[in-house]
Protein backbone atom coordinates (compact mmCIF):
# COMPACT_ATOMS: atom_id res chain seq x y z
CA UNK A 1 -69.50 147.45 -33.66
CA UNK A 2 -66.87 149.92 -34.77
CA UNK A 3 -63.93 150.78 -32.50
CA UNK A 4 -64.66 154.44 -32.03
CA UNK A 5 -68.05 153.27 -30.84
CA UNK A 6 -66.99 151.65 -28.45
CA UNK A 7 -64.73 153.52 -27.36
CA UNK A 8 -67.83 156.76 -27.05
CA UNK A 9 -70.00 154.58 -24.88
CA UNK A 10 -66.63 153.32 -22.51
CA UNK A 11 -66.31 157.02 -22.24
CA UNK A 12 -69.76 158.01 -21.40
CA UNK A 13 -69.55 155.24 -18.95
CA UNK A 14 -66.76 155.87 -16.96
CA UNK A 15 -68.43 159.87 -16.64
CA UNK A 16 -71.74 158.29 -15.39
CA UNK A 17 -69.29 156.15 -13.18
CA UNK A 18 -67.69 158.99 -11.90
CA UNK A 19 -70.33 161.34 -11.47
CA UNK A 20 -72.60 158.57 -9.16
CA UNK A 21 -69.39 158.27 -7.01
CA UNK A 22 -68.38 161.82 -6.34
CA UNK A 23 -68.78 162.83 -3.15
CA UNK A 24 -70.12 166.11 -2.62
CA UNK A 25 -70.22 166.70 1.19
CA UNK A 26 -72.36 169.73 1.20
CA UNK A 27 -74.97 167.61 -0.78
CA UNK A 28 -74.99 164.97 1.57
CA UNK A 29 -74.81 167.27 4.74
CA UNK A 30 -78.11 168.66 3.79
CA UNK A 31 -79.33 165.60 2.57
CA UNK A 32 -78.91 164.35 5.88
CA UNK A 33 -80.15 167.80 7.73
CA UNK A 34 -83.23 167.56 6.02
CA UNK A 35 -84.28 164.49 6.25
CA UNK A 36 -83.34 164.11 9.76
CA UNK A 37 -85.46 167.20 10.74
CA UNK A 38 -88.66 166.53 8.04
CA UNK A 39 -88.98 162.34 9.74
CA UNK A 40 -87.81 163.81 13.31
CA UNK A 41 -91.29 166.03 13.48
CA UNK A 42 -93.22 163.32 11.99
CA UNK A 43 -91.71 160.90 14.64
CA UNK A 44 -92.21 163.57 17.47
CA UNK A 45 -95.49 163.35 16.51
CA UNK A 46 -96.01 159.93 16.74
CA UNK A 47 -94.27 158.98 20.02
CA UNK A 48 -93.21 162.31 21.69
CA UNK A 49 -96.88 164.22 21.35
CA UNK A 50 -98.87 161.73 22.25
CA UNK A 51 -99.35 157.93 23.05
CA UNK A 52 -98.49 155.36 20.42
CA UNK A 53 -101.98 153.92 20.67
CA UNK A 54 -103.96 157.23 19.83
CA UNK A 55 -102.47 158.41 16.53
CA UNK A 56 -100.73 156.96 13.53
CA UNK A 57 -98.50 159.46 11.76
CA UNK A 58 -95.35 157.62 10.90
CA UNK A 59 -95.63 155.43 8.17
CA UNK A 60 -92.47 153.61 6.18
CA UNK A 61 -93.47 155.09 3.12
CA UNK A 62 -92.07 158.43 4.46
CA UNK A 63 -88.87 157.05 4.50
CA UNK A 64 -88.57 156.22 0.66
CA UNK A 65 -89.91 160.01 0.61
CA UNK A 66 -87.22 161.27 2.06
CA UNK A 67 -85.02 159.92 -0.08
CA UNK A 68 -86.56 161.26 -2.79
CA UNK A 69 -87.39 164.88 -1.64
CA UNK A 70 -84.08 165.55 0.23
CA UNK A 71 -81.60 162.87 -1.53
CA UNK A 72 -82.32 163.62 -5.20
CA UNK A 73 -84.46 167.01 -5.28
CA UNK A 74 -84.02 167.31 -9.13
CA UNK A 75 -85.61 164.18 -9.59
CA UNK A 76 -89.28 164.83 -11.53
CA UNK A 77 -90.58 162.03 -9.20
CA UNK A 78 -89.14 164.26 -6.04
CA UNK A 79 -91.19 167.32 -7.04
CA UNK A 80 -93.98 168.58 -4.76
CA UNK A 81 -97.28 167.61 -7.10
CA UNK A 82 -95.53 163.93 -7.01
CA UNK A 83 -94.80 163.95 -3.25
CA UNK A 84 -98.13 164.95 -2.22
CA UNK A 85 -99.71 163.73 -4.75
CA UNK A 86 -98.67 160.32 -5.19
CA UNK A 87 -99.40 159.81 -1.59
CA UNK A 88 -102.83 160.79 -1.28
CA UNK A 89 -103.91 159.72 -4.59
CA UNK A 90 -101.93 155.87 -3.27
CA UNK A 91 -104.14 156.06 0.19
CA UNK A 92 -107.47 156.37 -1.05
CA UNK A 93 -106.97 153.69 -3.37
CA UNK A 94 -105.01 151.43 -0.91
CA UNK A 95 -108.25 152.54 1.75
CA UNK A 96 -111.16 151.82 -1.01
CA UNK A 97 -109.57 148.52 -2.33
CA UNK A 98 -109.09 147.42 1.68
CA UNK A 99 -112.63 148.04 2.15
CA UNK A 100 -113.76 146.56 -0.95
CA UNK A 101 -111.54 143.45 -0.40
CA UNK A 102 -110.84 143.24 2.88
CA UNK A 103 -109.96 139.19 3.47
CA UNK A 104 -108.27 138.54 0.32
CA UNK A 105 -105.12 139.68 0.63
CA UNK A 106 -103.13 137.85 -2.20
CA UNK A 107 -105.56 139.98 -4.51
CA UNK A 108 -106.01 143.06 -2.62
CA UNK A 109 -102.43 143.96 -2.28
CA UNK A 110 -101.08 143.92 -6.06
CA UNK A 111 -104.16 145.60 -7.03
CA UNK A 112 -104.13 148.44 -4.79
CA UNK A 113 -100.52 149.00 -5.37
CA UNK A 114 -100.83 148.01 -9.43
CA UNK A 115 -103.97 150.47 -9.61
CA UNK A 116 -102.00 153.48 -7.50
CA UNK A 117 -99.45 153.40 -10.24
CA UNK A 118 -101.66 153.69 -13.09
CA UNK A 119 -103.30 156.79 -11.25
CA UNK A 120 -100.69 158.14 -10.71
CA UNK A 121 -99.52 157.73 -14.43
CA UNK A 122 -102.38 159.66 -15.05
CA UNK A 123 -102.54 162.55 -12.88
CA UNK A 124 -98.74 162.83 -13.57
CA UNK A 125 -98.38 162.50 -9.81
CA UNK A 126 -95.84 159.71 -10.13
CA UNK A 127 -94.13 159.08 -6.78
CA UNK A 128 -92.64 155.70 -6.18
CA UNK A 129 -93.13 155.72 -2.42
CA UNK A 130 -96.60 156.26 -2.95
CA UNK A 131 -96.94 152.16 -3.81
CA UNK A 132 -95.73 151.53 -0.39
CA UNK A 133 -98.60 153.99 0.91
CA UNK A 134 -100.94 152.13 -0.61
CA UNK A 135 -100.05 148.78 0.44
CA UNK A 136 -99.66 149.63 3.83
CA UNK A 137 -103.35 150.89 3.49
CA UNK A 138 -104.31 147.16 2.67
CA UNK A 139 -101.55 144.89 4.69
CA UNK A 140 -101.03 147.29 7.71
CA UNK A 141 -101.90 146.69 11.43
CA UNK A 142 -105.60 146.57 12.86
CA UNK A 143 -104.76 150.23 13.91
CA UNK A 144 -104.15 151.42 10.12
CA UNK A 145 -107.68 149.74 9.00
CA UNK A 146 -109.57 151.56 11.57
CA UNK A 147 -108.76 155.04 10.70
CA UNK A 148 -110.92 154.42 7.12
CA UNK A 149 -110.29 157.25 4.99
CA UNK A 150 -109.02 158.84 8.11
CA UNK A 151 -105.57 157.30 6.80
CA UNK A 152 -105.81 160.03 3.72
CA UNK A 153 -105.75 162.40 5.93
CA UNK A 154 -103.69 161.72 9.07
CA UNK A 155 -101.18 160.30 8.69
CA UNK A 156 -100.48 160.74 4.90
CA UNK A 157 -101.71 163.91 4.08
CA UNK A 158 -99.98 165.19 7.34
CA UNK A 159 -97.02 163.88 6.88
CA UNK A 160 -96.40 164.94 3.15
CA UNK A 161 -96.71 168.10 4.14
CA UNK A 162 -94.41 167.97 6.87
CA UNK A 163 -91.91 166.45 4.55
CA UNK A 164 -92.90 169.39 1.76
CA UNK A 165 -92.22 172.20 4.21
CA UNK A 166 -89.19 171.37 5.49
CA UNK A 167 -87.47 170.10 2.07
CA UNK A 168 -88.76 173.58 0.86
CA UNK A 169 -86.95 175.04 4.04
CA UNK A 170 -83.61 172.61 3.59
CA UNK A 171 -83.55 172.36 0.29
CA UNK A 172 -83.47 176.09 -0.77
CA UNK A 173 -80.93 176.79 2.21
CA UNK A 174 -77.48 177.01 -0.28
CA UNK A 175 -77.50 178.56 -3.95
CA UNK A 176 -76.51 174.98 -5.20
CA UNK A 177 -79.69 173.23 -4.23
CA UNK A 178 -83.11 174.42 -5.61
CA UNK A 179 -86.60 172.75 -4.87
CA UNK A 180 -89.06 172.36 -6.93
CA UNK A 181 -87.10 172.50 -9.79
CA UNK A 182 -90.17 174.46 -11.81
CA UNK A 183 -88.46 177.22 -13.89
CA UNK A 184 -91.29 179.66 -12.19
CA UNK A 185 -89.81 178.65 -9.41
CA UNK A 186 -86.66 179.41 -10.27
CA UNK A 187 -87.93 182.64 -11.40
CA UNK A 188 -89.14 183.89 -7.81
CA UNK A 189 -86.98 182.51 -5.87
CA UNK A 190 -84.65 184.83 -8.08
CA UNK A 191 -86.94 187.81 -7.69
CA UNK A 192 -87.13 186.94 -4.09
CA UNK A 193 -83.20 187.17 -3.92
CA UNK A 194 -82.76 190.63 -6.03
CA UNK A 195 -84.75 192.71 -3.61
CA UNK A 196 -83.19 191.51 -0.49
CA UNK A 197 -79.84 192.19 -1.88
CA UNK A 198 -79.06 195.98 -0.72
């Protein structure tokens, strides 16, 4: 390999190095904000609201989430269609395989998780969280297996859309962060802007 070669790619490491180390307090503080708000409502929900025993809504899934949608908002896989998206599209799989396999669990988990990736390929819904979903769909407590399809609904459907609102709340709080990253978003949000300006 020639030396100036080399020499590009120690260069392009050392940037890549650099920029994954910076620390960008603002970044992190609403990183932090948002995430702590988004899972504090879902957990109010779950043990503040009402009794542990009568509804699910917190699921660890959400946590990977949160990562995603208030950690690293430019990310594709961070992007609304993917949050909610992956999620649902994960939980009716991970529901219809636990029904369909219920006892077999060495075969029912890889291939709810296996074929929640492949749909989600697909729909361009890609959200890695939503593997988690459905596997907690097909290994998760007695509790989880009775809701049924209930689990689509409450708590993943729920809770996306917890998470959605308030990283659309957080997220769009400073100039420097922007969510969803859609150029029409980008658009409106800058249209938006203009006529509150006096």
């Amino acid at each position: 390999m020639p030396t100036p070669k080399i020499k590009r790619n120690y260069r392009k490491a050392r940037y890549v190095l650099y920029k994954e180390t910076l620390i960008d307090y603002k970044e992190h503080f609403w990183a932090f904000l948002g995430s702590l708000v988004g899972l504090g409502i879902i957990s109010y929900l779950q043990y503040g609201l009402f009794t542990p025993q009568d509804y699910t809504f917190l699921i660890g899934s959400f946590g990977a989430s949160c990562v995603l949608v208030y950690g690293v908002i430019q990310s594709p896989l961070a992007q609304p269609r993917n949050l909610v998206g992956g999620h649902l599209i994960s939980a009716l799989i991970g529901v219809t395989i636990q029904k369909l396999i219920p006892d077999i669990l060495w075969i029912s988990a890889p291939l709810a998780v296996s074929l929640s990736i492949v749909l989600m390929q697909i729909t361009k819904t890609l959200h890695p969280p939503g593997g988690a979903t459905a596997l907690i769909a097909v290994t998760g407590s007695p509790q989880i297996k009775e809701l049924g399809y209930g689990y689509v609904i409450s708590p993943v459907l729920t809770g996306a859309l917890i998470l959605l609102a308030v990283a659309l709340i957080f997220n769009n709080m400073t100039s420097n962060r922007q969510y969803p990253t859609h150029p029409k978003f980008t658009h409106f949000k800058k249209s938006i802007i203009s006529r509150l300006k006096p």
